[in-house]
Protein backbone atom coordinates (compact mmCIF):
# COMPACT_ATOMS: atom_id res chain seq x y z
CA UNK A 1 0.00 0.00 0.00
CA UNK A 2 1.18 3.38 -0.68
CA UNK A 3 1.87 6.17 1.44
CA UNK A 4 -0.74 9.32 1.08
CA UNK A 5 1.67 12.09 0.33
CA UNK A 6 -0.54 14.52 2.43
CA UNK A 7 -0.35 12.14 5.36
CA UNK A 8 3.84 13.32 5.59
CA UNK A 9 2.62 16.99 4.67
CA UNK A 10 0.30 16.83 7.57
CA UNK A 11 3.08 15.76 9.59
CA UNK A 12 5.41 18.37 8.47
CA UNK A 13 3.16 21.01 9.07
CA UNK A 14 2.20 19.92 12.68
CA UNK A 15 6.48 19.31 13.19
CA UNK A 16 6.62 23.17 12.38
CA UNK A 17 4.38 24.24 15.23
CA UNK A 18 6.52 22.23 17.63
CA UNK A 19 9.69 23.13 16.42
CA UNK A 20 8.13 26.87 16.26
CA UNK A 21 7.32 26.18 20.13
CA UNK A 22 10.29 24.96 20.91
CA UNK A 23 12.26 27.82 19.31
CA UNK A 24 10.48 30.06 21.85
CA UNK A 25 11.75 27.99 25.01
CA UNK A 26 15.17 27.50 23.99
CA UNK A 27 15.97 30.94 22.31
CA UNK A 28 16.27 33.30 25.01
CA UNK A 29 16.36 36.45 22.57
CA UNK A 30 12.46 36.87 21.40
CA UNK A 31 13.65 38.62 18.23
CA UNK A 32 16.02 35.76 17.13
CA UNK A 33 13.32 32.76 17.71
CA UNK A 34 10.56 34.57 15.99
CA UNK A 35 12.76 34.71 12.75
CA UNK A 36 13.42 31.14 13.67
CA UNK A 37 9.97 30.41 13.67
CA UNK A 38 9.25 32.70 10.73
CA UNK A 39 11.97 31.04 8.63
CA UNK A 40 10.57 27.71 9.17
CA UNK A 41 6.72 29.08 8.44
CA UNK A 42 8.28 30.40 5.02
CA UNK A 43 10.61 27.51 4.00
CA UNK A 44 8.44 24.25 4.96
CA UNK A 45 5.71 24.94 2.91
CA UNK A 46 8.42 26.05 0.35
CA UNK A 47 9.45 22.46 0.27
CA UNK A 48 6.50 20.97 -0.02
CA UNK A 49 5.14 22.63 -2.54
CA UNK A 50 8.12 21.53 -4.84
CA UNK A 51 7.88 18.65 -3.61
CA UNK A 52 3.92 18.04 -4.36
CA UNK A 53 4.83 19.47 -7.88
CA UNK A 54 7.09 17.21 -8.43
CA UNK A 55 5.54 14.43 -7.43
CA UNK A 56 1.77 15.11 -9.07
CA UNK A 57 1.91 18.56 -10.92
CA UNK A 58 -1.05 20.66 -10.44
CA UNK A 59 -3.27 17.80 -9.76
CA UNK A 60 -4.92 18.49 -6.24
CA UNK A 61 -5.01 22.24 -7.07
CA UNK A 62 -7.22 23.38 -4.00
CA UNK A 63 -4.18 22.08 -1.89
CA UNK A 64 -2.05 24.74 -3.11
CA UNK A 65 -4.47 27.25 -2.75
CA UNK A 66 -4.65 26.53 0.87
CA UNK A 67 -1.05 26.82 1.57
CA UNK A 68 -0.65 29.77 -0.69
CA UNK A 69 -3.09 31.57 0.74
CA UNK A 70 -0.80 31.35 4.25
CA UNK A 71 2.29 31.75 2.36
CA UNK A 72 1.51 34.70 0.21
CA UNK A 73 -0.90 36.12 2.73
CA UNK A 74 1.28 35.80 6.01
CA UNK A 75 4.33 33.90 6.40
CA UNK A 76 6.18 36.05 4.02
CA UNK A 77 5.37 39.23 4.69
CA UNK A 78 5.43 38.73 8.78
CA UNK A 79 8.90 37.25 7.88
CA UNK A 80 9.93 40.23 5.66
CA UNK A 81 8.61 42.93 8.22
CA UNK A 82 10.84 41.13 10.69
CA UNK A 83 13.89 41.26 8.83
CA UNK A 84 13.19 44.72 7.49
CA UNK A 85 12.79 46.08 10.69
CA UNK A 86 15.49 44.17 12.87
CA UNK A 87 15.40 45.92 16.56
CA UNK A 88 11.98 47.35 16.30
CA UNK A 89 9.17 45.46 18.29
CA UNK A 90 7.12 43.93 16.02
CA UNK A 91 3.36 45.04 17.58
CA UNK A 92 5.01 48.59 16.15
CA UNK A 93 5.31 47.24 12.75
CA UNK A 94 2.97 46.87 10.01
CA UNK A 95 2.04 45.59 6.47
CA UNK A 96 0.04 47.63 3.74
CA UNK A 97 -1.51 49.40 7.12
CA UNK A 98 -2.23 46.31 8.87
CA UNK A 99 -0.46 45.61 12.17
CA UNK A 100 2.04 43.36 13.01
CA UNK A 101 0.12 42.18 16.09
CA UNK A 102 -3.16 42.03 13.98
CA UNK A 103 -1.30 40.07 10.95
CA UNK A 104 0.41 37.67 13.52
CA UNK A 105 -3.52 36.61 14.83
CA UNK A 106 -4.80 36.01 11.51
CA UNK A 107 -1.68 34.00 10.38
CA UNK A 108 -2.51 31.29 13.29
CA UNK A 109 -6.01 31.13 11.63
CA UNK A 110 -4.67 30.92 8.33
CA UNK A 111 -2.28 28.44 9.27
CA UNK A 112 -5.37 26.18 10.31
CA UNK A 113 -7.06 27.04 7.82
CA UNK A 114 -4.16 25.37 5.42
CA UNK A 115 -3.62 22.43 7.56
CA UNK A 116 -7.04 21.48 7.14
CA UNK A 117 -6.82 21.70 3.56
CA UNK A 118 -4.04 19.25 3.83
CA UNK A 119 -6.25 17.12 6.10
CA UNK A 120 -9.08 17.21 3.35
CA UNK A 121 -7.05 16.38 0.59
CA UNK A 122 -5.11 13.74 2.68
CA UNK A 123 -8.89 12.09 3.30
CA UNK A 124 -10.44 12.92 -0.43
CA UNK A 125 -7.79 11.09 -1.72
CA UNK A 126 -7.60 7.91 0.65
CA UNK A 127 -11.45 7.45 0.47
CA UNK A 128 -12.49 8.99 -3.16
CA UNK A 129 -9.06 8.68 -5.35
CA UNK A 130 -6.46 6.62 -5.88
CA UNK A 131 -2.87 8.19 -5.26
CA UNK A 132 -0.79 8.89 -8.26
């Protein structure tokens, strides 16, 4: 039987938010484990959207949708105010007039918001498709 490639996605993306939690309790600078954490919310879904392209293409399109919308939408530009604005507290910061702090609730949403898309896909595909 073959492995659902959302199944490991799934995985990955609930690794981040432990790594991301962990990064907070070992890094005693604030500043330093939220680009940590930021880095990691920009890269991993990076990775697997190469890596879902090159394993099926555009296939399960709504899947990309639902981490784009996260990466587009938050992890990159909390990540680029961040490193934009080294030194400067980030509730001071914001993004086309949107807060930092306000950005920073929505992105938890959103970051739901694509797991569950991964969780859907993983389940459309196990009980509706077969895996390519």
């Amino acid at each position: 039987m073959r492995r659902n490639a959302y199944f490991i996605y799934l995985i990955c993306q609930g690794l981040v938010i432990v790594l991301v939690t962990a990064s907070f309790k070992m890094i005693a600078d604030r500043q330093v484990a939220a680009t940590v954490a930021g880095t990691l919310f920009v890269v991993v879904p990076a990775v697997l959207m190469l890596l879902e392209y090159r394993r099926a293409r555009w296939q399960e399109l709504m899947w990309y949708v639902g981490v784009l919308q996260f990466w587009l939408l938050f992890a990159l530009p909390i990540l680029g105010l961040r490193l934009l604005n080294w030194g400067i507290p980030f509730d001071q910061l914001s993004f086309l007039g949107i807060p930092g702090s306000v950005m920073h609730q929505w992105s938890s949403k959103s970051y739901m918001i694509m797991t569950a898309f991964t969780a859907w896909t993983m389940w459309k595909l196990k009980y509706f498709k077969k895996n390519p």
